[in-house]
PDB file of N, CA and C in Angstrom:
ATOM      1  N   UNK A   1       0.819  -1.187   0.000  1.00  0.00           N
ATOM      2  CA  UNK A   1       0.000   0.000   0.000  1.00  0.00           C
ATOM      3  C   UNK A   1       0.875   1.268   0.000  1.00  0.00           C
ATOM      4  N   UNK A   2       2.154   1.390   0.858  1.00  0.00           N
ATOM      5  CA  UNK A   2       2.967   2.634   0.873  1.00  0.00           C
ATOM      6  C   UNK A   2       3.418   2.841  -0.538  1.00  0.00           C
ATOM      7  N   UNK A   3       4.088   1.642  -1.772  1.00  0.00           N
ATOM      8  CA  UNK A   3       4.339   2.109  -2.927  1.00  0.00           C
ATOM      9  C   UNK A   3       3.131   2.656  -3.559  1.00  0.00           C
ATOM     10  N   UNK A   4       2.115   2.250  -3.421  1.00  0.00           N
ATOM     11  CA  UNK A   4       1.181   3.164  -4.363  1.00  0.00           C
ATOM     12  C   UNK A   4       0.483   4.371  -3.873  1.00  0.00           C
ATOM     13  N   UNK A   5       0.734   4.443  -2.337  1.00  0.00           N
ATOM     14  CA  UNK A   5       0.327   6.294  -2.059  1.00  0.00           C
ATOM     15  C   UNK A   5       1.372   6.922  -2.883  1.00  0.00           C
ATOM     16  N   UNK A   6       2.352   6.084  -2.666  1.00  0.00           N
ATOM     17  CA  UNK A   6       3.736   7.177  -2.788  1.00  0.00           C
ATOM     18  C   UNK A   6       4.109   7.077  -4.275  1.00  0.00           C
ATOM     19  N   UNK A   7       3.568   6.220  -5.050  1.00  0.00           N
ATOM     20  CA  UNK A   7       3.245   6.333  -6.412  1.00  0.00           C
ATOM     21  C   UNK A   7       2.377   7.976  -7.015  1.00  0.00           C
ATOM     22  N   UNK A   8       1.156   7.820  -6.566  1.00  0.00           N
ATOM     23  CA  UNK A   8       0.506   8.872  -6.473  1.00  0.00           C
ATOM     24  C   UNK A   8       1.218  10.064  -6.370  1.00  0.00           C
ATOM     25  N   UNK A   9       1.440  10.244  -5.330  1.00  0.00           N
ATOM     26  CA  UNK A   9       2.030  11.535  -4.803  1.00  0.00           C
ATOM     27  C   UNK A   9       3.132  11.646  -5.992  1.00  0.00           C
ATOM     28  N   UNK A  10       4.475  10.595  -6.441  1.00  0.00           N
ATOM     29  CA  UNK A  10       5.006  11.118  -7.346  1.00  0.00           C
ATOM     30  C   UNK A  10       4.421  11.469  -9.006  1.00  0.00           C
ATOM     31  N   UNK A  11       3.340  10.598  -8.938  1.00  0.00           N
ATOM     32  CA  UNK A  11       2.717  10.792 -10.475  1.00  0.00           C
ATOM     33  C   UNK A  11       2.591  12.180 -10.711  1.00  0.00           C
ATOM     34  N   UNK A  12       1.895  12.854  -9.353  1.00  0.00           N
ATOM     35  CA  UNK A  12       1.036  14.307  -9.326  1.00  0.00           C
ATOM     36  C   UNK A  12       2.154  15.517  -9.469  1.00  0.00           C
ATOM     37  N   UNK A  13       3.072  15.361  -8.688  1.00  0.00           N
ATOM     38  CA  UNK A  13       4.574  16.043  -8.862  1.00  0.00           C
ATOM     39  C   UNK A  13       4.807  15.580 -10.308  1.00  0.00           C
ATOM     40  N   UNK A  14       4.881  14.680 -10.809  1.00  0.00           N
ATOM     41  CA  UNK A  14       5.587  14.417 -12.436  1.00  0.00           C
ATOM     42  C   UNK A  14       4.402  15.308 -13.252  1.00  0.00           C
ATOM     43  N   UNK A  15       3.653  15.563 -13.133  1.00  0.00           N
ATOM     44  CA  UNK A  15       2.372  16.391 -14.139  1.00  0.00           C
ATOM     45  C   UNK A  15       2.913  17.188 -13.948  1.00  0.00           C
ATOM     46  N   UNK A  16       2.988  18.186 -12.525  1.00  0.00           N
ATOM     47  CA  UNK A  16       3.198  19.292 -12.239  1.00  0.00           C
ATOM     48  C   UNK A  16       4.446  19.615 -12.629  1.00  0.00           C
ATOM     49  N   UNK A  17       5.463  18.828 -12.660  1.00  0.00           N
ATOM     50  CA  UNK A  17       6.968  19.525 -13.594  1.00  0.00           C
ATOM     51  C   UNK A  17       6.820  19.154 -14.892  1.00  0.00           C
ATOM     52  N   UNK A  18       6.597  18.138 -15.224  1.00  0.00           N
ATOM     53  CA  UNK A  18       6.087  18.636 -17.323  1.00  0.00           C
ATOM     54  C   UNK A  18       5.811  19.803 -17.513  1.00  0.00           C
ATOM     55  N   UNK A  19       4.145  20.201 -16.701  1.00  0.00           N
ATOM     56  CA  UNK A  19       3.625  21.563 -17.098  1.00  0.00           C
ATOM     57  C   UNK A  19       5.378  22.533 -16.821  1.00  0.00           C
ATOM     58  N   UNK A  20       5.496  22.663 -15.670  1.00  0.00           N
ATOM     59  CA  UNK A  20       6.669  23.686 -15.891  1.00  0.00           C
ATOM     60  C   UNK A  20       7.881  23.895 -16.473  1.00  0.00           C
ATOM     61  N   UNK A  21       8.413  22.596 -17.096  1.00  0.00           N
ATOM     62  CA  UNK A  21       9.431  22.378 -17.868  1.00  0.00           C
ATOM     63  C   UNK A  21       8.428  23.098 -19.378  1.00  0.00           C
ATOM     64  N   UNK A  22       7.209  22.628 -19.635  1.00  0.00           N
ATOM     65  CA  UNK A  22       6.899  23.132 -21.159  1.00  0.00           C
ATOM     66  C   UNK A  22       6.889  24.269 -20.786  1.00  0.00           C
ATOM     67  N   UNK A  23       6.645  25.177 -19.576  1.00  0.00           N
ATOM     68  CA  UNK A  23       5.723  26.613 -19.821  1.00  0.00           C
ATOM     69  C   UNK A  23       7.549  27.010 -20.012  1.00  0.00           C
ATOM     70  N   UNK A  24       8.657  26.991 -19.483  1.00  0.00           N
ATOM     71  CA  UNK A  24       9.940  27.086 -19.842  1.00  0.00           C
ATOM     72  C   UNK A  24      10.392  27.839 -18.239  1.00  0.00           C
ATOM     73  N   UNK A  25      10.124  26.908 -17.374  1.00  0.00           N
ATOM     74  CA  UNK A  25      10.124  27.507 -15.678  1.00  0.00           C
ATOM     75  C   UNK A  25      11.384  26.618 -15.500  1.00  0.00           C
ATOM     76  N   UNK A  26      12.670  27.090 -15.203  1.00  0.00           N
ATOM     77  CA  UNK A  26      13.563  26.640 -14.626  1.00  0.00           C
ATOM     78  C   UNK A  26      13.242  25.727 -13.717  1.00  0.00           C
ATOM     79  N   UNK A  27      14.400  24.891 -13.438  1.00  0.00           N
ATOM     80  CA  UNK A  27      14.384  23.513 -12.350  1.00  0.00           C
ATOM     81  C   UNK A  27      15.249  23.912 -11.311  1.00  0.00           C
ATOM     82  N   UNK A  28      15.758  24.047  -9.835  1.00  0.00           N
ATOM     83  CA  UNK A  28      16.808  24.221  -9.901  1.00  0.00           C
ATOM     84  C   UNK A  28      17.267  22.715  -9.225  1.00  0.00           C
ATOM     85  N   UNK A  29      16.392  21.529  -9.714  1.00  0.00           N
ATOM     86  CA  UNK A  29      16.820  20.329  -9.828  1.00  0.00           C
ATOM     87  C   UNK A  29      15.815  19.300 -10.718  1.00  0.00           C
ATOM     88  N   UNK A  30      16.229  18.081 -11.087  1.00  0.00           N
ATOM     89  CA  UNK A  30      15.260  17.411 -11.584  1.00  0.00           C
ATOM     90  C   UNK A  30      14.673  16.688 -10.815  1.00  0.00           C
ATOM     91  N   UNK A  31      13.810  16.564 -10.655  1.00  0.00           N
ATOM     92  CA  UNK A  31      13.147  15.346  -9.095  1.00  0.00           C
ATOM     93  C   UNK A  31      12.487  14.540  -9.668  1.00  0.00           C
ATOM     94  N   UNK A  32      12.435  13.261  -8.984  1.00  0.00           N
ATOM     95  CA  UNK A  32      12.128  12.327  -9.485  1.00  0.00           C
ATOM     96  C   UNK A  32      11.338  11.712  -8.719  1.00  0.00           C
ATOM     97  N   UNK A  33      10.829  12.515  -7.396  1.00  0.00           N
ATOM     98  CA  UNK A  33       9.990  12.350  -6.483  1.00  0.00           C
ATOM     99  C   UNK A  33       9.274  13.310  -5.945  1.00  0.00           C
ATOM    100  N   UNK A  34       8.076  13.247  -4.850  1.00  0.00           N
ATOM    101  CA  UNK A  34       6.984  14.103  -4.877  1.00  0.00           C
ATOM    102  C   UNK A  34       7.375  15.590  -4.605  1.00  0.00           C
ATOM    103  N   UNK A  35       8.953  16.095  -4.768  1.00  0.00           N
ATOM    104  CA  UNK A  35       8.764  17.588  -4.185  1.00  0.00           C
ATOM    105  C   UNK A  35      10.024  18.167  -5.451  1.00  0.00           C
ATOM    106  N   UNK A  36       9.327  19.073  -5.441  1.00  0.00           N
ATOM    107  CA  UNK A  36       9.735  20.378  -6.827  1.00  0.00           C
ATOM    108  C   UNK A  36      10.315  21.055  -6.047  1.00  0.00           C
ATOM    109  N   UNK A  37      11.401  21.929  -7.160  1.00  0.00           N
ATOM    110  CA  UNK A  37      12.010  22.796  -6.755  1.00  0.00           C
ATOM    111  C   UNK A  37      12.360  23.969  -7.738  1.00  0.00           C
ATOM    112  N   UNK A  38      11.272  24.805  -8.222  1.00  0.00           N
ATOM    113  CA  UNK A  38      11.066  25.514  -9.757  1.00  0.00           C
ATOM    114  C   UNK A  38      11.573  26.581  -9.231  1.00  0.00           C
ATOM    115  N   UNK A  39      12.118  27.352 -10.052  1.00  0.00           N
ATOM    116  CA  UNK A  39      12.669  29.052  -9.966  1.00  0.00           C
ATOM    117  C   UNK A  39      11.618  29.716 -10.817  1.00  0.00           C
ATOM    118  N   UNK A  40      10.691  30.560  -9.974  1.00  0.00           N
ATOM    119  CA  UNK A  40       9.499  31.185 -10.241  1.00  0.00           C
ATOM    120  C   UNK A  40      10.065  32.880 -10.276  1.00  0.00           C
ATOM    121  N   UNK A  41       9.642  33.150 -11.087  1.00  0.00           N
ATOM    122  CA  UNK A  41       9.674  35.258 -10.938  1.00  0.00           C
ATOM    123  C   UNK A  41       8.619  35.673  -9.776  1.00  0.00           C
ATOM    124  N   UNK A  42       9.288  36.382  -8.638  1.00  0.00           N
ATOM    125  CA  UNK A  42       8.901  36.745  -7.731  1.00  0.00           C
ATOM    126  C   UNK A  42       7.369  36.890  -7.440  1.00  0.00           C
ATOM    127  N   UNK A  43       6.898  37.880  -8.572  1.00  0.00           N
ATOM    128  CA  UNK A  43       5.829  38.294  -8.956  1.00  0.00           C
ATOM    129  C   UNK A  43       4.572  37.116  -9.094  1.00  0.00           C
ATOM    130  N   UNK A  44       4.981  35.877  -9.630  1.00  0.00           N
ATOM    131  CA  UNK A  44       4.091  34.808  -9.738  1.00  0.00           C
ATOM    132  C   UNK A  44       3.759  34.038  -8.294  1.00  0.00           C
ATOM    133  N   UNK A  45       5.264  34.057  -7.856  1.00  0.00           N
ATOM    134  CA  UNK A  45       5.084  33.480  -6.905  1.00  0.00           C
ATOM    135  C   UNK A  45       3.868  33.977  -5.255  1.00  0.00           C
ATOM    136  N   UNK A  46       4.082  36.088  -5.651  1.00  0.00           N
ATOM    137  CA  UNK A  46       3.130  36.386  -4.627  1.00  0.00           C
ATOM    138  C   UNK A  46       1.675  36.249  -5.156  1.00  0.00           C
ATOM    139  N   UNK A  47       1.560  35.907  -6.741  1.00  0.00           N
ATOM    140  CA  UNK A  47      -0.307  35.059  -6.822  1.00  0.00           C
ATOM    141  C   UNK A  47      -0.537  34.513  -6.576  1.00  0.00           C
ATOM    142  N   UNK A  48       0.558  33.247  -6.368  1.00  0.00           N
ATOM    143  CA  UNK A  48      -0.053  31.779  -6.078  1.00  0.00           C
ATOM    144  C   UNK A  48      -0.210  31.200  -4.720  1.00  0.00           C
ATOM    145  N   UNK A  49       0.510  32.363  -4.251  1.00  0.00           N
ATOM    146  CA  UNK A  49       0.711  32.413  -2.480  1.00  0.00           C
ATOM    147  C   UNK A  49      -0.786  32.609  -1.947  1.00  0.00           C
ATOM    148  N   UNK A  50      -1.442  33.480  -2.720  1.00  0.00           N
ATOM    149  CA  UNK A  50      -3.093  33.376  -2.448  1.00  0.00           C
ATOM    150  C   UNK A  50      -3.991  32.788  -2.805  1.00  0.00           C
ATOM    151  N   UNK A  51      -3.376  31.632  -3.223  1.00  0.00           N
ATOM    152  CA  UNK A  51      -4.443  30.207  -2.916  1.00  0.00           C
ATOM    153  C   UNK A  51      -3.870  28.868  -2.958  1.00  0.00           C
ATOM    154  N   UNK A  52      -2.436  29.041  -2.643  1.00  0.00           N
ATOM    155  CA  UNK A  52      -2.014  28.004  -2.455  1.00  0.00           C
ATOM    156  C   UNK A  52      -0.772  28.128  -1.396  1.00  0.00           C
ATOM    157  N   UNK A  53      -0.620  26.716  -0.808  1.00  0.00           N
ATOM    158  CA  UNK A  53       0.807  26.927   0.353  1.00  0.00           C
ATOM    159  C   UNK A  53       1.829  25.910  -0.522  1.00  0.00           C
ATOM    160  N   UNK A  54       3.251  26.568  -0.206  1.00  0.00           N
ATOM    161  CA  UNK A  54       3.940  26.354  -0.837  1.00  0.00           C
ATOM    162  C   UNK A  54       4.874  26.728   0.401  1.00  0.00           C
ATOM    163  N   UNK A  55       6.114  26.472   0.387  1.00  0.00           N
ATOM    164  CA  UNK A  55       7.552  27.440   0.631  1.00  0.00           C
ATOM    165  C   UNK A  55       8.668  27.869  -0.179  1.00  0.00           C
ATOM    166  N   UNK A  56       8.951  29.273   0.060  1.00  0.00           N
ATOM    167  CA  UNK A  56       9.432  30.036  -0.607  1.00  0.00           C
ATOM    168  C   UNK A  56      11.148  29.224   0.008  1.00  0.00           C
ATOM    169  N   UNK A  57      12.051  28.465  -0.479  1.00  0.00           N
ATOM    170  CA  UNK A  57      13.155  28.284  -0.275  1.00  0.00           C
ATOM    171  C   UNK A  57      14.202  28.726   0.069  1.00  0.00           C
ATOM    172  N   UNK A  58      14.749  30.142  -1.413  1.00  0.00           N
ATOM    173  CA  UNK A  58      15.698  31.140  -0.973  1.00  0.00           C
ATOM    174  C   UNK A  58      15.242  31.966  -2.736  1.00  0.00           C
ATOM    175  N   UNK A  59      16.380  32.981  -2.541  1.00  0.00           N
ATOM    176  CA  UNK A  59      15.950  34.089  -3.626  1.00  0.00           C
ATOM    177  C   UNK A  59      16.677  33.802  -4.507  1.00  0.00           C
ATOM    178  N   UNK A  60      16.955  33.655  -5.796  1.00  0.00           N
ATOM    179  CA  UNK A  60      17.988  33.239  -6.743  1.00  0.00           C
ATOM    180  C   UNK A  60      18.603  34.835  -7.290  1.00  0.00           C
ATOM    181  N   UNK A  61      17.936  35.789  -7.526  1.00  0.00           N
ATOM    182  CA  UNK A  61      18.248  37.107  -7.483  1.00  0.00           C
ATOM    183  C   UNK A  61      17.441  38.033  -7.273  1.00  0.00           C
ATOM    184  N   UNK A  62      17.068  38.875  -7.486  1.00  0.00           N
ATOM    185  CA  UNK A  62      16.132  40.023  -7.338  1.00  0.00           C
ATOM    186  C   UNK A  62      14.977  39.951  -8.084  1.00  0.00           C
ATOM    187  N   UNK A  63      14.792  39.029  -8.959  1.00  0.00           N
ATOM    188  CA  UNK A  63      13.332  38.802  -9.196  1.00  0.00           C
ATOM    189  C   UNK A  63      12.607  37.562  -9.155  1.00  0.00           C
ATOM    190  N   UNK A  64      13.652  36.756  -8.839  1.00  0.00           N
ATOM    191  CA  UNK A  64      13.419  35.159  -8.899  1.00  0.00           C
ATOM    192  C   UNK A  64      13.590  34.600  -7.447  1.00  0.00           C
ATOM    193  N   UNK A  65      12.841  32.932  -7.294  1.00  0.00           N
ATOM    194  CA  UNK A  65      13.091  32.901  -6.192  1.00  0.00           C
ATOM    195  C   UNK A  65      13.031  31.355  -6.471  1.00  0.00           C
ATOM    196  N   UNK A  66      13.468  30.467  -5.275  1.00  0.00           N
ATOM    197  CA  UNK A  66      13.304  28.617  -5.428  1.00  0.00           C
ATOM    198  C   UNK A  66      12.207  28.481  -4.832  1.00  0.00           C
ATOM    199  N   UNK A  67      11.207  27.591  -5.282  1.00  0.00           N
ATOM    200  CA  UNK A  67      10.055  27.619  -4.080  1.00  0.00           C
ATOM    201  C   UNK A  67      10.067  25.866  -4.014  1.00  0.00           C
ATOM    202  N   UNK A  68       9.523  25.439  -2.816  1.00  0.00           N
ATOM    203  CA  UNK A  68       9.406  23.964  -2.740  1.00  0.00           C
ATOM    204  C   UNK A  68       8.043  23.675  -2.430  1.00  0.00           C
ATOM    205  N   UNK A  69       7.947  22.763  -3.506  1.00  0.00           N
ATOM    206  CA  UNK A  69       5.757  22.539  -3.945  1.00  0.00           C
ATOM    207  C   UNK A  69       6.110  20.877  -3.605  1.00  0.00           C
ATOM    208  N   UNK A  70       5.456  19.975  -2.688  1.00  0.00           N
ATOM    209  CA  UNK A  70       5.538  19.058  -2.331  1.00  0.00           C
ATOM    210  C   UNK A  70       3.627  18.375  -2.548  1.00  0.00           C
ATOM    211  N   UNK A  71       4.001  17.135  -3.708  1.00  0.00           N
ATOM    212  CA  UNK A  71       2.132  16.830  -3.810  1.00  0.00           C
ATOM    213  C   UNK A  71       2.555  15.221  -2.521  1.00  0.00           C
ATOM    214  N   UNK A  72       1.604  14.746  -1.905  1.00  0.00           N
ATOM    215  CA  UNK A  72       1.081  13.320  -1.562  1.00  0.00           C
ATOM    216  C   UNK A  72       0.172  12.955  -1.727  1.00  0.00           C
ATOM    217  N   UNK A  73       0.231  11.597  -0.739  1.00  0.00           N
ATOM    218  CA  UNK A  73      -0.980  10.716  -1.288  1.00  0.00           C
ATOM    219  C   UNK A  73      -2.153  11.027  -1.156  1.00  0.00           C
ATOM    220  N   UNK A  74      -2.777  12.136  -0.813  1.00  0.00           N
ATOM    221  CA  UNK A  74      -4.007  12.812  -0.498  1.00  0.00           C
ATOM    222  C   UNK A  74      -4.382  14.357  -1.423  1.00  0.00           C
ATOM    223  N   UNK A  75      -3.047  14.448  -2.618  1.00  0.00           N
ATOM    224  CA  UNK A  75      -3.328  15.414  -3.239  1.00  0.00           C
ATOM    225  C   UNK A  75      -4.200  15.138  -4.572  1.00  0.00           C
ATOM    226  N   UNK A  76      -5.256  15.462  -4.857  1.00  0.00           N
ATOM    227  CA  UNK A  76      -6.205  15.573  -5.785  1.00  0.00           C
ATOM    228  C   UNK A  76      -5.786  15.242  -7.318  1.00  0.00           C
ATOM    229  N   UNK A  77      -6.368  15.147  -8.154  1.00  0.00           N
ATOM    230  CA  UNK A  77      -5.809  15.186  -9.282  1.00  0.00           C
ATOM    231  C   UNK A  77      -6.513  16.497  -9.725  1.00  0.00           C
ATOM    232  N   UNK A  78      -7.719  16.820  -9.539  1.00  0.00           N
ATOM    233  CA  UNK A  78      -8.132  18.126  -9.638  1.00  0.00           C
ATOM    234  C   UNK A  78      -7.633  18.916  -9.051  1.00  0.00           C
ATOM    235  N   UNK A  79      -6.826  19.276  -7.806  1.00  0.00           N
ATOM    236  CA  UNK A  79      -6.018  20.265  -7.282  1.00  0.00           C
ATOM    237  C   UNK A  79      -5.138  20.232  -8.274  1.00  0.00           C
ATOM    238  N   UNK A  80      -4.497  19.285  -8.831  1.00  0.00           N
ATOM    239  CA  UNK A  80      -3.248  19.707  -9.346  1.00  0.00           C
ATOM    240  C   UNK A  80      -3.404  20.463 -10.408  1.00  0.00           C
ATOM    241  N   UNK A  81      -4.646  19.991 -11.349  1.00  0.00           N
ATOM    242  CA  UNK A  81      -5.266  20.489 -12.498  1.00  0.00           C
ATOM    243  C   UNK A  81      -5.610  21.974 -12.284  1.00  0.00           C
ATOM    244  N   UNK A  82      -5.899  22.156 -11.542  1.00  0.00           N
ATOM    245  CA  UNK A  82      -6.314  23.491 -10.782  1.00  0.00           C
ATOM    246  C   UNK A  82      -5.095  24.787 -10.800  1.00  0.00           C
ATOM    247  N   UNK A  83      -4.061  23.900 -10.065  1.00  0.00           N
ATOM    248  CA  UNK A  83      -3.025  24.753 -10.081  1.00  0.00           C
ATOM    249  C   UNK A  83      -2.274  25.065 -11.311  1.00  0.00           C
ATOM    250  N   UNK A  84      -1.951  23.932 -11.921  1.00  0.00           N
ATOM    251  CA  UNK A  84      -1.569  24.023 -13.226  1.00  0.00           C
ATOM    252  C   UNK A  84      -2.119  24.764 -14.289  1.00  0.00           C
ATOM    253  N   UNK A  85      -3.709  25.294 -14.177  1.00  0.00           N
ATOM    254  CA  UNK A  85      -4.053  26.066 -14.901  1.00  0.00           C
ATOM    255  C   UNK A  85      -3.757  27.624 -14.534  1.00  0.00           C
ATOM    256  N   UNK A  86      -3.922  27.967 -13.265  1.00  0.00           N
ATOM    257  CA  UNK A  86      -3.613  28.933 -12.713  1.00  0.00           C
ATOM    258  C   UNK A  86      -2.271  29.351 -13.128  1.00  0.00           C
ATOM    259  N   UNK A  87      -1.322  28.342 -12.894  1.00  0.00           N
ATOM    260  CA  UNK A  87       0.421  28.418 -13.271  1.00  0.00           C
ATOM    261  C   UNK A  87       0.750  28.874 -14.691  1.00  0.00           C
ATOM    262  N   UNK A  88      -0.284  28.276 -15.344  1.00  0.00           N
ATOM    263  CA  UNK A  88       0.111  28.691 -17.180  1.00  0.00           C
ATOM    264  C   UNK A  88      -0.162  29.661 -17.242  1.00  0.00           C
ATOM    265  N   UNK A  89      -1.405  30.379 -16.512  1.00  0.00           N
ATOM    266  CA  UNK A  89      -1.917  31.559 -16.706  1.00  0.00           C
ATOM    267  C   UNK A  89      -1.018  32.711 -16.579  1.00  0.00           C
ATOM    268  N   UNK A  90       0.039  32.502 -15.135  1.00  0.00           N
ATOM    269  CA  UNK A  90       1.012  33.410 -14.567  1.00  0.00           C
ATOM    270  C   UNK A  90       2.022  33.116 -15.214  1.00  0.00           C
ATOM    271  N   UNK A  91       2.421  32.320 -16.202  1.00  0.00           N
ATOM    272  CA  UNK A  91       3.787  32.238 -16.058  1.00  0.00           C
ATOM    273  C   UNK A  91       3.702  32.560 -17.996  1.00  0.00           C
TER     274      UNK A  91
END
């Protein structure tokens, strides 16, 4: 049962970095498990902060920042869909 929550949880993270690898959102790693680590422009990052939790990591420079987006076994497939539309929108 733990490989397939934890299946899940990485499937939902693997959607969610496709979308940001196509929209052309830096990595500042490749993961291969449920937690991201995208370099977002500051600016996106304070939209998404209002409706979603996330942590802001560290600043990469003055307009960019690392944020760490972690999905599990209890994250939606419609949340993710959700966010991901929101994300294309901002980015």
């Amino acid at each position: 049962m733990f490989f397939e929550l934890a299946e899940h949880a990485n499937s939902m993270a693997a959607k969610i970095q496709d979308t940001l690898v196509s929209l052309g959102c830096p990595l500042l790693l490749h993961s291969p498990s449920n937690q991201l680590f995208p370099i977002m422009p500051n600016g996106v990052i304070s939209e998404l902060e209002k409706n979603y939790s996330f942590e802001v990591q560290k600043r990469v420079d003055g307009d960019h920042s690392v944020v760490r987006l972690v999905t599990s076994w209890a994250t939606r497939e419609s949340a993710v869909d959700e966010f991901i539309a929101d994300l294309t929108k901002l980015l």
